[in-house]
Protein backbone atom coordinates (compact mmCIF):
# COMPACT_ATOMS: atom_id res chain seq x y z
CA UNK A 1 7.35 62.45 8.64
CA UNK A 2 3.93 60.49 8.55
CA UNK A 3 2.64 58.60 11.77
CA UNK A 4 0.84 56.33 10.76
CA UNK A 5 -2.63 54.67 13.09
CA UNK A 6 -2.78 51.75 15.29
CA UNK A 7 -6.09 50.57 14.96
CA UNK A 8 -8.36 49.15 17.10
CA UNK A 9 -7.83 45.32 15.89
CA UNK A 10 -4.33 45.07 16.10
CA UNK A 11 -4.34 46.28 19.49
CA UNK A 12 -6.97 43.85 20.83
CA UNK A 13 -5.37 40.88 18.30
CA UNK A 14 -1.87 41.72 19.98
CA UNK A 15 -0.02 38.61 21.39
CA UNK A 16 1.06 40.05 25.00
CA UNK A 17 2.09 36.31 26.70
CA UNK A 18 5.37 35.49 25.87
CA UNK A 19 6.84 32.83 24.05
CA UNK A 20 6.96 29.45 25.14
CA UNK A 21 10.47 29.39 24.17
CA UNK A 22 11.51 32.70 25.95
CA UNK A 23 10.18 31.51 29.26
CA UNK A 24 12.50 28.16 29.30
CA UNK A 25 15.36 28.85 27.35
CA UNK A 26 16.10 32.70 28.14
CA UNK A 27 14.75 35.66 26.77
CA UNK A 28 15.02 37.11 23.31
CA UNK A 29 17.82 39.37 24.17
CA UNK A 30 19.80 36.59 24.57
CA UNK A 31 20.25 37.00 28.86
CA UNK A 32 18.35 33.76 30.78
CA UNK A 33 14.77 34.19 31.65
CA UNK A 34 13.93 34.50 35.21
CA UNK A 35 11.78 30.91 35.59
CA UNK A 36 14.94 29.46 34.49
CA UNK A 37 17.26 31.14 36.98
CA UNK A 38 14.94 30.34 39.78
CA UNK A 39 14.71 26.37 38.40
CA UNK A 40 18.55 26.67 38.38
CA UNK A 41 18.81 27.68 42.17
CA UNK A 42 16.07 25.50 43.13
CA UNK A 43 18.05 22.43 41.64
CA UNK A 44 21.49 23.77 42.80
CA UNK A 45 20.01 24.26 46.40
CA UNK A 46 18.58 20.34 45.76
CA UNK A 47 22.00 19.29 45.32
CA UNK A 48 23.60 20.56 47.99
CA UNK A 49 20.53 18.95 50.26
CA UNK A 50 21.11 15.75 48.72
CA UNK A 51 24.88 16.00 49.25
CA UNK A 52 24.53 17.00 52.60
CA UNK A 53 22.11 13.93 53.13
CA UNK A 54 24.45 11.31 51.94
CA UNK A 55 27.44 12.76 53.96
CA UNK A 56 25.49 11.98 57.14
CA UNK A 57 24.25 8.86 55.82
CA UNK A 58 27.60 7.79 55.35
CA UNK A 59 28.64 9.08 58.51
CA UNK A 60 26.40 7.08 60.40
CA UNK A 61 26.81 4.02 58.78
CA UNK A 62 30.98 4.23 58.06
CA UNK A 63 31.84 6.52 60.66
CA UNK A 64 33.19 9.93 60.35
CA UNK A 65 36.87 9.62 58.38
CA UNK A 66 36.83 13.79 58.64
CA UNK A 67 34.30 15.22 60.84
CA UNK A 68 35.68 18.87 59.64
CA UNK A 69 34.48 18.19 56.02
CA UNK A 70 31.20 16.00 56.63
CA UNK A 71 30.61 19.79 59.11
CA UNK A 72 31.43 22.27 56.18
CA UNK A 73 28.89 20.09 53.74
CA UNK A 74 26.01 20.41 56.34
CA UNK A 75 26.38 24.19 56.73
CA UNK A 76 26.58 25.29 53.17
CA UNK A 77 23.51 23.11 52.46
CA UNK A 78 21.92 25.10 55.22
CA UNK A 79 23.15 28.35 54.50
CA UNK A 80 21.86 27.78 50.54
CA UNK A 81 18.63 27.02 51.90
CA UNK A 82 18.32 30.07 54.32
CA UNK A 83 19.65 31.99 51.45
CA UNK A 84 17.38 30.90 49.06
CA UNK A 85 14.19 31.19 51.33
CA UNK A 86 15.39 34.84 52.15
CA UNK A 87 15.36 35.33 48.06
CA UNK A 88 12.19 33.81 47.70
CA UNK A 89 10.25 35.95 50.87
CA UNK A 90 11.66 39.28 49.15
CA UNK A 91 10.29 38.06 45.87
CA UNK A 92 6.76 37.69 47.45
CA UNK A 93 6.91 40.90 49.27
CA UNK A 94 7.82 42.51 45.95
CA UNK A 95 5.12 41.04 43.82
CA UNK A 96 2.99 42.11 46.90
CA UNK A 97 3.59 45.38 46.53
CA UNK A 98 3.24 45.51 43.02
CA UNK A 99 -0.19 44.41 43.46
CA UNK A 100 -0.74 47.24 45.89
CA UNK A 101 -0.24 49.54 43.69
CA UNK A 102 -3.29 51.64 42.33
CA UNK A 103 -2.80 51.80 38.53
């Protein structure tokens, strides 16, 4: 069994960034990148701010035909957005950390 040598050019010629591709479509093992999952929440938590804006709109205009429902769409557009802040504080204190860190 022969090892063979890395030399010194390929190492410093390396590509280490990633693909263009990889970072927007998913990664190469076939699982979704993590800019695109965080674009994904971001736009679901978008819609469900945008829903829960036209709901009131409409409320305020029309009038209320089920106060119940025009109530449930107002919470889960907050609760998304807590949610989602909550996910995006522990991300920051993570890549904090990891900065931290003596190598």
């Amino acid at each position: 069994m022969s090892i063979n040598g890395v030399s010194l050019n390929k190492l410093v010629n390396m590509e280490v960034t990633p693909k263009k591709e990889v970072v927007e479509k998913g990664g190469e093992d076939g699982f979704p990148s993590f800019v695109s999952e965080v674009g994904n929440a971001i736009k679901k938590v978008d819609a469900s701010q945008k829903e829960a804006d036209q709901v009131m709109e409409e409320g305020a205009i029309k009038g209320v035909e089920d106060i119940h429902e025009a109530m449930i769409k107002l919470q889960e557009a907050e609760i998304s957005l807590r949610l989602f802040m909550q996910i995006r504080n522990k991300a920051i204190d993570a890549y904090r950390e990891i900065m931290r860190m003596q190598v």
